[in-house]
C-alpha atoms as a PDB file:
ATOM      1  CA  UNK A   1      34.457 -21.304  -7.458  1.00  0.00           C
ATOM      2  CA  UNK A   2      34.742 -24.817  -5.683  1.00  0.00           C
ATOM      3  CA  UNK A   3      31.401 -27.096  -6.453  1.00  0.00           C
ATOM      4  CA  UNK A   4      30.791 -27.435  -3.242  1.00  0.00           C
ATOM      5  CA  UNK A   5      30.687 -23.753  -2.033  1.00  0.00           C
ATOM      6  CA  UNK A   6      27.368 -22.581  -1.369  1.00  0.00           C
ATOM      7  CA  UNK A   7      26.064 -19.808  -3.935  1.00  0.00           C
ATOM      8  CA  UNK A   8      24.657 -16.788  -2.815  1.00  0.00           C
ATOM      9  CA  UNK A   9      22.428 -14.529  -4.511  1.00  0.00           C
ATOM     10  CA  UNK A  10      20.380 -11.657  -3.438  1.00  0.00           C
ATOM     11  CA  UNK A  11      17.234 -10.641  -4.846  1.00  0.00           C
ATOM     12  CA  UNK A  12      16.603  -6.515  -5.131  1.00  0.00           C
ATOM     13  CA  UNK A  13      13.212  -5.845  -4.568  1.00  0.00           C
ATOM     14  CA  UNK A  14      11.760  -1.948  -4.370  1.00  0.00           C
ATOM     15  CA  UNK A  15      11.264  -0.811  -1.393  1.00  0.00           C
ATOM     16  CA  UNK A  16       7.377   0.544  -1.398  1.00  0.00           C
ATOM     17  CA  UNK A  17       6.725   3.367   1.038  1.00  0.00           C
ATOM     18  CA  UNK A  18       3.157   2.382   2.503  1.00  0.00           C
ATOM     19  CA  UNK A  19       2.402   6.151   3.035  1.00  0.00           C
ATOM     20  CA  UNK A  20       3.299   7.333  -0.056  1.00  0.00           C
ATOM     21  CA  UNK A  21       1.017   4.550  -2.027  1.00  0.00           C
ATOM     22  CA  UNK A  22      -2.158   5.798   0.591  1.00  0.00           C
ATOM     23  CA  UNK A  23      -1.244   9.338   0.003  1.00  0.00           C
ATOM     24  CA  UNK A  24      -1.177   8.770  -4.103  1.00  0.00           C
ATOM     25  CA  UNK A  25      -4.538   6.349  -3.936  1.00  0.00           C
ATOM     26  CA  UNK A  26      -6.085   9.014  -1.502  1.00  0.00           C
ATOM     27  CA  UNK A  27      -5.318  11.950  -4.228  1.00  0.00           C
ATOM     28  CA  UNK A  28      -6.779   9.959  -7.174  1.00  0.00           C
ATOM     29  CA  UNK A  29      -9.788   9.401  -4.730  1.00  0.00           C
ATOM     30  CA  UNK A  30     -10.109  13.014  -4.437  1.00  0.00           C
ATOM     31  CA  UNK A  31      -9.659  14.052  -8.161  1.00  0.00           C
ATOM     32  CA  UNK A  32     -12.212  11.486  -8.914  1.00  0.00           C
ATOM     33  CA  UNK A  33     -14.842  13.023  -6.537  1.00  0.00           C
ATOM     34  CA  UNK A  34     -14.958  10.141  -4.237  1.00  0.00           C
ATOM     35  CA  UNK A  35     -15.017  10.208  -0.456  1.00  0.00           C
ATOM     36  CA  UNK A  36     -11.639   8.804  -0.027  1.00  0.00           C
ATOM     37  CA  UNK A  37     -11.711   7.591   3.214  1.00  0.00           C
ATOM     38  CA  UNK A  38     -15.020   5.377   2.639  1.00  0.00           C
ATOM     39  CA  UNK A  39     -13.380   3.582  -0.676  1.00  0.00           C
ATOM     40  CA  UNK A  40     -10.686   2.995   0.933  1.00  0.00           C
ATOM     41  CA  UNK A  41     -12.395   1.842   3.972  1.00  0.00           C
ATOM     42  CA  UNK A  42     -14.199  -0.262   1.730  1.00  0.00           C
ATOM     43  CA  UNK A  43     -10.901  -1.782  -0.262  1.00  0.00           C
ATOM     44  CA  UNK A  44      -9.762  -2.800   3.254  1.00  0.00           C
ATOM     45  CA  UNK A  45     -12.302  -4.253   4.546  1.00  0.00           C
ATOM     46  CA  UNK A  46     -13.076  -6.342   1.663  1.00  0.00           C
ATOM     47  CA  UNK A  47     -10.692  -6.611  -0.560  1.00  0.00           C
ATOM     48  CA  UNK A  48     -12.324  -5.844  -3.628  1.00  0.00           C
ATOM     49  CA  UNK A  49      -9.856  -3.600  -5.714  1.00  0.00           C
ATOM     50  CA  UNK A  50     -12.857  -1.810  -7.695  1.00  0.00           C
ATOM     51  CA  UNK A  51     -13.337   0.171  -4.570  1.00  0.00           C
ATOM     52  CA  UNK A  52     -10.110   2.332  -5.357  1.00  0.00           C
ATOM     53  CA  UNK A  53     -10.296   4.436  -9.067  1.00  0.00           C
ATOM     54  CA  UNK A  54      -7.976   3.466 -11.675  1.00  0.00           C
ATOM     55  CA  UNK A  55      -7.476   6.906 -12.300  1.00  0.00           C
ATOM     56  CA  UNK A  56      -3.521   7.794 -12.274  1.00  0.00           C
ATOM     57  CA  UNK A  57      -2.663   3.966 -12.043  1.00  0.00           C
ATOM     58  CA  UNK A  58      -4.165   4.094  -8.061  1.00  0.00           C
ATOM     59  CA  UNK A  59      -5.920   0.500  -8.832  1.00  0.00           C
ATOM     60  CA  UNK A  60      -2.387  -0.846  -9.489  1.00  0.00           C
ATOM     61  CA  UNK A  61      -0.713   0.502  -6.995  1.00  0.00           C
ATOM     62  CA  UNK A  62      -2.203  -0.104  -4.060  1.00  0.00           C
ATOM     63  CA  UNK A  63      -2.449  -3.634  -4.759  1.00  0.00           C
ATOM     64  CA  UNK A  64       1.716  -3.368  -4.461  1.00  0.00           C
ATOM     65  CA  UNK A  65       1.169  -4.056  -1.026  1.00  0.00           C
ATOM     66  CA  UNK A  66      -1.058  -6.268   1.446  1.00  0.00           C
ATOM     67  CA  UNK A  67      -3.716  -4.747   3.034  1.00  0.00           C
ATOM     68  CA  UNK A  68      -2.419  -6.150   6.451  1.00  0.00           C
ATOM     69  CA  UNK A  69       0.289  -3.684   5.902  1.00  0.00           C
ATOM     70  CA  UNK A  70      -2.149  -0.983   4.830  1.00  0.00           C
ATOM     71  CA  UNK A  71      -3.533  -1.081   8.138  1.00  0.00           C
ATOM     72  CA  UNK A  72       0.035  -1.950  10.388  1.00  0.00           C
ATOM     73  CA  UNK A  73       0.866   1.474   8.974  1.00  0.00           C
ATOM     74  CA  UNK A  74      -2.430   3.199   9.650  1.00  0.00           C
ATOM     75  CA  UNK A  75      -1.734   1.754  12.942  1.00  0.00           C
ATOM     76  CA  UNK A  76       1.673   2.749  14.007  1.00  0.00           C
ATOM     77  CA  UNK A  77       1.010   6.566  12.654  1.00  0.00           C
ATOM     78  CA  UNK A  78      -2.168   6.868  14.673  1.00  0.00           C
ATOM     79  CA  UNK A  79      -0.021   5.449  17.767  1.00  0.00           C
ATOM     80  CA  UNK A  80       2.677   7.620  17.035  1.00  0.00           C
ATOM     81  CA  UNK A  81       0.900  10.773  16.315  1.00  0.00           C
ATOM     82  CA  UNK A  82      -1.993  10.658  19.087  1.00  0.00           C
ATOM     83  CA  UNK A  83      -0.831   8.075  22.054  1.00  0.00           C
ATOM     84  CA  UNK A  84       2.587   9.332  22.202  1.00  0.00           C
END
């Protein structure tokens, strides 16, 4: 390869499926005995990750994504599902 050739490189990064991270957190919620919606009501309004049970790993994976796109997909579904 010529020196002065630009290198490319591409990073692979896993693909996490929104729904399927509020689906698992909401289960763990459940099992727990919490009122799922309010913890996780709770987690997005403020942030604080002790809101969501670290029962079957739900802690860690909901902090896999940002909670602005926690609530882009809350949005789009409830557009989808009730406006269209």
């Amino acid at each position: 390869m010529d020196n002065n050739q630009t290198q490319h490189f591409s990073v692979v990064r896993e693909e996490l499926d929104v729904h399927m991270i509020l689906e698992r957190v909401y289960k763990a919620l459940q099992e727990k005995g919490y009122n799922p919606v309010n913890q996780m009501v709770g987690y997005i309004m403020s942030g604080d990750p002790t809101y969501i049970t670290s029962h079957n790993n739900a802690r860690s994976i909901i902090n896999k994504v940002e909670r602005d796109d926690i609530i882009e997909a809350l949005l789009e579904n409830y557009i989808e599902t009730r406006l269209k």
